[in-house]
N, C-alpha and C. Protein backbone atom coordinates (compact mmCIF):
# COMPACT_ATOMS: atom_id res chain seq x y z
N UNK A 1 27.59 144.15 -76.11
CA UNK A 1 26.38 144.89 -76.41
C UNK A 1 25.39 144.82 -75.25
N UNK A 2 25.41 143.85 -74.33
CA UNK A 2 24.23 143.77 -74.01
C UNK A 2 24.74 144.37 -72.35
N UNK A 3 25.70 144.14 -72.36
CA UNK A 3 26.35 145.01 -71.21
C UNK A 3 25.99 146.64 -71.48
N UNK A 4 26.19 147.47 -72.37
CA UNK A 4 26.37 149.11 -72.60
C UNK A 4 24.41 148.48 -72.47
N UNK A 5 23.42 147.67 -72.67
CA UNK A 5 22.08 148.06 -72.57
C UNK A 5 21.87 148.30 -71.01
N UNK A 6 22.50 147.08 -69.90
CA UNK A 6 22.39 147.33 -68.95
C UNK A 6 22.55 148.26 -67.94
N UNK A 7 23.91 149.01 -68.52
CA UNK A 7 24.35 150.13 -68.00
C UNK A 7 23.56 151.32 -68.30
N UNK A 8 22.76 151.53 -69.77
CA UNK A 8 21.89 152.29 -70.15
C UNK A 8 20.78 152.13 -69.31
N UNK A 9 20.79 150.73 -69.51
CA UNK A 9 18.62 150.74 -68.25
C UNK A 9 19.11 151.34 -67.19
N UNK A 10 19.97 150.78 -66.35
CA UNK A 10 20.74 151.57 -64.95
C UNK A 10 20.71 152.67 -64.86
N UNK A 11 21.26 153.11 -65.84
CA UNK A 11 21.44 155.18 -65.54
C UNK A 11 20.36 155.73 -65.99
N UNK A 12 19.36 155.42 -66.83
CA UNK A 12 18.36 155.71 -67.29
C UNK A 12 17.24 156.88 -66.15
N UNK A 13 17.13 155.51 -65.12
CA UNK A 13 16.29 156.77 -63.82
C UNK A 13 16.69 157.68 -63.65
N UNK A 14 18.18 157.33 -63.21
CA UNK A 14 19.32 158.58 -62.43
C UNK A 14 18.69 160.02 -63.42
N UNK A 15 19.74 159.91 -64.73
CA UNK A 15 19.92 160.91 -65.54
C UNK A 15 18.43 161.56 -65.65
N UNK A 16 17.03 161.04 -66.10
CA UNK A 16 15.72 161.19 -65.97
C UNK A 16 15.73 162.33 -64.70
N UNK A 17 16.02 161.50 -63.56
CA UNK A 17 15.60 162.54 -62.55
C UNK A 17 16.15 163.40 -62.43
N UNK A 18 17.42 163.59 -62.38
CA UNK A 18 18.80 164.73 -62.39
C UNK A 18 18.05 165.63 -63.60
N UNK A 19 17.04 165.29 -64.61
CA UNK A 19 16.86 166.54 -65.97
C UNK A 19 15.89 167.36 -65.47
N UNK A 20 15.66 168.24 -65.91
CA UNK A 20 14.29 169.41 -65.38
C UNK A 20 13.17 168.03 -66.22
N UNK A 21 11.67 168.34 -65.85
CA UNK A 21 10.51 168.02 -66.24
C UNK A 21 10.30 168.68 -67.58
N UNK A 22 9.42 168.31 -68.15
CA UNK A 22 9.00 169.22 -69.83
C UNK A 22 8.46 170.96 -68.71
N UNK A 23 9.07 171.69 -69.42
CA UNK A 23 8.47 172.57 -69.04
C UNK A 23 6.94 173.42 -69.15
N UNK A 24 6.88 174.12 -69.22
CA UNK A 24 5.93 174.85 -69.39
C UNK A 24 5.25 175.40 -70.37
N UNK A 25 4.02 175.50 -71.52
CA UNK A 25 4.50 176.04 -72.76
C UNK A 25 4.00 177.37 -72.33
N UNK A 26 5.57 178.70 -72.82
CA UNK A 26 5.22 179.91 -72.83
C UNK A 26 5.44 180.41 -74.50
N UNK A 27 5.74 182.18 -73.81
CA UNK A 27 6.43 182.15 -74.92
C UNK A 27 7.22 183.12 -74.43
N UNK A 28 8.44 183.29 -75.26
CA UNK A 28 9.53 183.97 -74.98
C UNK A 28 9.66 184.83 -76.38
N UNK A 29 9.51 186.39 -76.02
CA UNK A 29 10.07 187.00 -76.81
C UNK A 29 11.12 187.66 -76.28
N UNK A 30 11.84 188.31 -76.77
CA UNK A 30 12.97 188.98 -76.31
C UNK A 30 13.54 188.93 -75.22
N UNK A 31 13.23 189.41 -74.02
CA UNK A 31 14.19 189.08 -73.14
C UNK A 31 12.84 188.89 -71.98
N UNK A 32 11.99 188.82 -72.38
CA UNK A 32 10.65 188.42 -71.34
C UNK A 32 9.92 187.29 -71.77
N UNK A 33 9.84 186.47 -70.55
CA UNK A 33 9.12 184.80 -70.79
C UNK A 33 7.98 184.78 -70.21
N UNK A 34 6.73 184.52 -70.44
CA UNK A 34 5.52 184.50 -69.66
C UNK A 34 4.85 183.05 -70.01
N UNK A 35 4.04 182.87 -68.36
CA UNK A 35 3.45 181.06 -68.06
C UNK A 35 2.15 181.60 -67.98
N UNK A 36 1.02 181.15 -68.12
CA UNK A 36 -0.33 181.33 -67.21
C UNK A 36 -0.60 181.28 -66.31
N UNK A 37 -0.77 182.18 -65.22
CA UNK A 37 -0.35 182.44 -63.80
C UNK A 37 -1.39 180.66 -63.15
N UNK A 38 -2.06 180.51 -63.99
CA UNK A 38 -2.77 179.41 -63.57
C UNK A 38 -2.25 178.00 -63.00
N UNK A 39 -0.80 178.32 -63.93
CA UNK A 39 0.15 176.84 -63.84
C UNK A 39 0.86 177.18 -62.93
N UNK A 40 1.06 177.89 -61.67
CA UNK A 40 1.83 177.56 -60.50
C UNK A 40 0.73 178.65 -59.29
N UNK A 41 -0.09 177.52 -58.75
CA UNK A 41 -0.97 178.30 -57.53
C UNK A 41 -0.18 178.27 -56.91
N UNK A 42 -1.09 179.37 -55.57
CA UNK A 42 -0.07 180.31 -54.72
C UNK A 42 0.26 178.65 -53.66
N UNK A 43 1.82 178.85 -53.20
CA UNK A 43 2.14 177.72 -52.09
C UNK A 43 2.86 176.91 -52.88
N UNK A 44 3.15 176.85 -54.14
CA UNK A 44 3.64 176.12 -55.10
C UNK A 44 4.73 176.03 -55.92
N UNK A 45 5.32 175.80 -56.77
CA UNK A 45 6.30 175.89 -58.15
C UNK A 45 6.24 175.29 -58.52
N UNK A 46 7.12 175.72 -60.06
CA UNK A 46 6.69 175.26 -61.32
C UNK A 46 8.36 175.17 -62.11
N UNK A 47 8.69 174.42 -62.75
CA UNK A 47 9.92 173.86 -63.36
C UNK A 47 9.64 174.36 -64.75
N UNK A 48 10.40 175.39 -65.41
CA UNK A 48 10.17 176.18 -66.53
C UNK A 48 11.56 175.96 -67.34
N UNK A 49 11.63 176.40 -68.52
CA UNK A 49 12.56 176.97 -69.18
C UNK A 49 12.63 178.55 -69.56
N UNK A 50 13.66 178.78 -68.93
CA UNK A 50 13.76 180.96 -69.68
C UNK A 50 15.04 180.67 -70.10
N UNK A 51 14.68 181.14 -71.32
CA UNK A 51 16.49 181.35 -72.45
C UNK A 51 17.21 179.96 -72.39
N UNK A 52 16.35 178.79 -72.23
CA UNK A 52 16.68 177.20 -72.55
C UNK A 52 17.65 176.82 -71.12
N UNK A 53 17.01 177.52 -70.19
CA UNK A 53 17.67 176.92 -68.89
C UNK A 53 16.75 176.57 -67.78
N UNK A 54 16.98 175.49 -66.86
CA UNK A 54 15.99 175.31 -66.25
C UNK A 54 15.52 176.41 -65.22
N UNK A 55 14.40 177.06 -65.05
CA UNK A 55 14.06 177.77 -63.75
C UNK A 55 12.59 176.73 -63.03
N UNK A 56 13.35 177.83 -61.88
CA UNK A 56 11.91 177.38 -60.64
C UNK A 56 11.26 178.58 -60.85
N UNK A 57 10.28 178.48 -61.25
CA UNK A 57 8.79 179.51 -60.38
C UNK A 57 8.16 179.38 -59.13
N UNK A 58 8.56 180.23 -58.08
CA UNK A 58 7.82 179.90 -57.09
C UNK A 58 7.04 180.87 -56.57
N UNK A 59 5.19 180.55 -55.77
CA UNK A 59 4.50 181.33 -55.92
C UNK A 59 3.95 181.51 -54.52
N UNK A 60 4.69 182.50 -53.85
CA UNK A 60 3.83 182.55 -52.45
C UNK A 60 2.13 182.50 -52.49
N UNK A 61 2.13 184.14 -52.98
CA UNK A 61 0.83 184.57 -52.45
C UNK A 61 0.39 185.37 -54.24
N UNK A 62 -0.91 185.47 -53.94
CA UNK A 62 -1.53 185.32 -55.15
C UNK A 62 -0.96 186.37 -56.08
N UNK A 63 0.17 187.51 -55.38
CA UNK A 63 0.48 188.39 -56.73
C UNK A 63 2.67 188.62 -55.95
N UNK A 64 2.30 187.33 -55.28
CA UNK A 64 3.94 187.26 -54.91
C UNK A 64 4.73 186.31 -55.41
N UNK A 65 5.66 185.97 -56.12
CA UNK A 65 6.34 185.48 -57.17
C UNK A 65 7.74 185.57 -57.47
N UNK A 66 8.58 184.45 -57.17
CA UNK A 66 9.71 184.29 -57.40
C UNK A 66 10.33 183.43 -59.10
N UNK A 67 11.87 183.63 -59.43
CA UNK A 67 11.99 182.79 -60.46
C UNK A 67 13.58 183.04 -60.34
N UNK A 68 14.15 181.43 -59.85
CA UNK A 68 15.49 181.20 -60.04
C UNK A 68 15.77 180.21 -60.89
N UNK A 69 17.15 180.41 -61.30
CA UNK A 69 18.01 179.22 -61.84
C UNK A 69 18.09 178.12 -61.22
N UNK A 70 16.98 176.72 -61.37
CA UNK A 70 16.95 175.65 -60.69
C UNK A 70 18.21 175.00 -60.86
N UNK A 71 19.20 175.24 -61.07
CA UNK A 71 20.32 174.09 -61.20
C UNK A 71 21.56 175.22 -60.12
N UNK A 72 21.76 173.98 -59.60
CA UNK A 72 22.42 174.51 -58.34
C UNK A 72 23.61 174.61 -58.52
N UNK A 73 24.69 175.53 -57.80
CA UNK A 73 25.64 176.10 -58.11
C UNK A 73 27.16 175.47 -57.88
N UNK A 74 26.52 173.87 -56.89
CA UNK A 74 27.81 173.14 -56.58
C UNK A 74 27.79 171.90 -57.81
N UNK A 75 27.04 171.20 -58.25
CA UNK A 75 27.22 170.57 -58.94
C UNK A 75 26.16 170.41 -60.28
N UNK A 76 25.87 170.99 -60.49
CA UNK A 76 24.56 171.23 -61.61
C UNK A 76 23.70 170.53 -61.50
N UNK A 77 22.81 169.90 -60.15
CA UNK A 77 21.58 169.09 -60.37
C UNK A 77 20.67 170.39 -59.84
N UNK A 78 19.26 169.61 -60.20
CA UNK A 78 18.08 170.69 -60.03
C UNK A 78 17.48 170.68 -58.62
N UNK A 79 17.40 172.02 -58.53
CA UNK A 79 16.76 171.68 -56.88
C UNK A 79 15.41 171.66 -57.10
N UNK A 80 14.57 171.56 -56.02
CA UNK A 80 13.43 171.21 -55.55
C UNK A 80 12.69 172.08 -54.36
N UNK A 81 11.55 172.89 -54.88
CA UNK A 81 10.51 173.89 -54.05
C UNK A 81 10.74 173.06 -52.55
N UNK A 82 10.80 173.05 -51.47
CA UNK A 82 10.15 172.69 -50.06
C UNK A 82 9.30 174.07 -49.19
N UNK A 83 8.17 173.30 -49.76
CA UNK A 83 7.35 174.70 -48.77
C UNK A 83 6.86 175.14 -47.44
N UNK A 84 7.35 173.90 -46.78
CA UNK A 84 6.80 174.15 -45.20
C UNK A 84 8.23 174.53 -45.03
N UNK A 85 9.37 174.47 -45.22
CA UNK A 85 10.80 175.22 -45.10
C UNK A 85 10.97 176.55 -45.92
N UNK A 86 9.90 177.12 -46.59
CA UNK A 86 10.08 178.03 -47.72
C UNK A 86 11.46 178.34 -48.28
N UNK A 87 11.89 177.36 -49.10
CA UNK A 87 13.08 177.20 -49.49
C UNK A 87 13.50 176.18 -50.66
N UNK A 88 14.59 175.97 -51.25
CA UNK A 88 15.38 175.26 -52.19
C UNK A 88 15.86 174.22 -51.88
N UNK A 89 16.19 173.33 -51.91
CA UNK A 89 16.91 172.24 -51.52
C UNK A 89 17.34 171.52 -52.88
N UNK A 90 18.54 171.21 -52.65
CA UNK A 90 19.03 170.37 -54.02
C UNK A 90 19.16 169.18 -53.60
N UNK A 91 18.64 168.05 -53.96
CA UNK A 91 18.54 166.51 -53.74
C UNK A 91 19.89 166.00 -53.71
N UNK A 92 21.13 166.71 -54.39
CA UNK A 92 22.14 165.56 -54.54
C UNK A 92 22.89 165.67 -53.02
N UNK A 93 23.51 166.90 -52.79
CA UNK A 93 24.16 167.29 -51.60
C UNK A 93 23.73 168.13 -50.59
N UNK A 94 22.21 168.52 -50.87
CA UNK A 94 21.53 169.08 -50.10
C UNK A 94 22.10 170.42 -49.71
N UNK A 95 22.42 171.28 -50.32
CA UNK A 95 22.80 172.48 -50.62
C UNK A 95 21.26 173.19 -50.41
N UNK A 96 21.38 174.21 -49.62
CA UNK A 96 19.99 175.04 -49.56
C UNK A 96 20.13 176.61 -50.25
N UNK A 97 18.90 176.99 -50.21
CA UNK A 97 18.80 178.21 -50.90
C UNK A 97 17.49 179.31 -50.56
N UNK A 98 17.34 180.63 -50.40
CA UNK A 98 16.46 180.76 -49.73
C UNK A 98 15.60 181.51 -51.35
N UNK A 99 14.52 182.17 -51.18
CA UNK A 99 13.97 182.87 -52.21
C UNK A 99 14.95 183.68 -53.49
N UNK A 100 15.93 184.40 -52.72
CA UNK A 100 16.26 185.07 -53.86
C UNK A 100 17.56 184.69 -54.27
N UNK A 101 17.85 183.39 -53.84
CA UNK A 101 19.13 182.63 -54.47
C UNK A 101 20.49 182.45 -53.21
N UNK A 102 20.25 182.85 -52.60
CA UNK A 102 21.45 182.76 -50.83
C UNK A 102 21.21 181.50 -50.28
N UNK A 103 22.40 181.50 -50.80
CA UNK A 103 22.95 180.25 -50.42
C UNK A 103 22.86 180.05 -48.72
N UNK A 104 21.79 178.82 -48.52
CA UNK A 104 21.61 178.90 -46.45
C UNK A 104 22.10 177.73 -45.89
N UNK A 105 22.74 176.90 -46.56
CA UNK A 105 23.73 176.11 -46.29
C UNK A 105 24.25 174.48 -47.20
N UNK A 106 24.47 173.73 -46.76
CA UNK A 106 25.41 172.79 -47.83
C UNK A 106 26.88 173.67 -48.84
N UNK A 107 26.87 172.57 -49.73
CA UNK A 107 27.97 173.26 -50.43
C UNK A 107 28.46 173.70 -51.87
N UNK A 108 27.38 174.72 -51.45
CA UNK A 108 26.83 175.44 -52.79
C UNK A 108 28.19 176.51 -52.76
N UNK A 109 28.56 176.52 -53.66
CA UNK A 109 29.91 178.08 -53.64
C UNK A 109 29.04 178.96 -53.57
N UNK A 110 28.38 179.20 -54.34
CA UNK A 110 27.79 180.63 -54.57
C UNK A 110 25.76 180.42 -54.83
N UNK A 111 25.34 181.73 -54.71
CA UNK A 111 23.86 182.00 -54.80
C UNK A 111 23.85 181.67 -56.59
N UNK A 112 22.04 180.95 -56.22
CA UNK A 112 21.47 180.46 -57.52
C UNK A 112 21.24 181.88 -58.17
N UNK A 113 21.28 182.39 -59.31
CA UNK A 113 20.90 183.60 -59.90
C UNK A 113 19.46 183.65 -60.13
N UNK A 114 18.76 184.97 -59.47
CA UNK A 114 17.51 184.72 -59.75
C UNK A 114 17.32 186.00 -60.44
N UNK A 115 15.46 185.44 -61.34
CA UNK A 115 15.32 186.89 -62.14
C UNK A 115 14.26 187.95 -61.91
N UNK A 116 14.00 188.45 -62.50
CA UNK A 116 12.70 189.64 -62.14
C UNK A 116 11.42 188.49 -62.52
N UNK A 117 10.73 188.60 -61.44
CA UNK A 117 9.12 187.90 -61.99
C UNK A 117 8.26 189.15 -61.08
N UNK A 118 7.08 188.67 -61.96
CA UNK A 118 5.82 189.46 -61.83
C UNK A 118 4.51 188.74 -62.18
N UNK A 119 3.44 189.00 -61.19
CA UNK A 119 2.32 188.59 -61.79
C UNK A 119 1.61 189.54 -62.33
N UNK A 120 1.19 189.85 -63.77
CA UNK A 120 0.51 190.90 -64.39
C UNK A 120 -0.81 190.08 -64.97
N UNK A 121 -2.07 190.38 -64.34
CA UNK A 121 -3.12 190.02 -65.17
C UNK A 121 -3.45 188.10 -65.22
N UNK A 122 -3.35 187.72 -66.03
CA UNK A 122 -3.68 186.28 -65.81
C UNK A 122 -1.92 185.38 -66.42
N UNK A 123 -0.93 186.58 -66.38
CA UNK A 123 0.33 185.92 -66.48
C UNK A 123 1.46 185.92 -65.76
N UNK A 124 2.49 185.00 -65.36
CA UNK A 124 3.61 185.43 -64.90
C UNK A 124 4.83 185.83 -65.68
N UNK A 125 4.94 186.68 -65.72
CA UNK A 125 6.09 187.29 -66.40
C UNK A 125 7.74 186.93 -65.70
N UNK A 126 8.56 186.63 -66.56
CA UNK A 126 9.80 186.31 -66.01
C UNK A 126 10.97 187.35 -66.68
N UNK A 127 12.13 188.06 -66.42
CA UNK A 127 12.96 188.61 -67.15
C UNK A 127 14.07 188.52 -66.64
N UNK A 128 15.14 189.00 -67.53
CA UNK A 128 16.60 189.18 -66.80
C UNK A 128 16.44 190.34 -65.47
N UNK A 129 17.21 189.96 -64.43
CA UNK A 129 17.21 190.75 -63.22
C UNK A 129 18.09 192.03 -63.24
């Protein structure tokens, strides 16, 4: 018993960090998800859920706006905004990615899928692409 606790405290960080953050509260109707453009200023992102999967929001400029599938395409961990590289980076194998999911190097098989975003009014809108 007290062995499976240790192994639990142990993996505990790992798995923690490998999960997306609580996301965002929106709401999702149909096939469109919207955040309060408030929760990701421009230079920034934001770790969301659309259709119960993790996305990145990322927000150049005050009505410029990206939104990919944060979980990367070689091994399913979440990547991570880097903004002086304007780019993706996935922490485990360092697989890169540029704005609209192209793959710019490591060993990602394929591009992250990204979706339609928009800033309308005081929201960001997210949809299927």
């Amino acid at each position: 018993m007290s062995f499976a606790v240790a192994i639990g405290g142990a993996l505990y960080p790992i798995i923690k960090y490998l999960l997306p953050a609580d996301s965002t509260k929106g709401t999702e109707g149909g096939e469109t998800f919207f955040i309060s453009a408030d929760d990701v200023s421009v230079g920034s992102a934001k770790l969301v859920r659309y259709k119960n999967r993790p996305t990145i929001v990322v927000r150049l400029k005050e009505n410029e706006v990206y939104a990919l599938s944060a979980v990367c395409t070689h091994l399913g961990c979440i990547v991570k905004w880097h903004e002086d590289a304007k780019e993706l980076l996935c922490p485990c194998h360092a697989a890169r990615f540029d704005l609209y999911g192209n793959v710019l190097g490591g060993p990602a098989p394929k591009p992250l899928p990204a979706y339609k975003a928009a800033v309308e009014e005081d929201r960001i809108l997210i949809r299927e692409a």
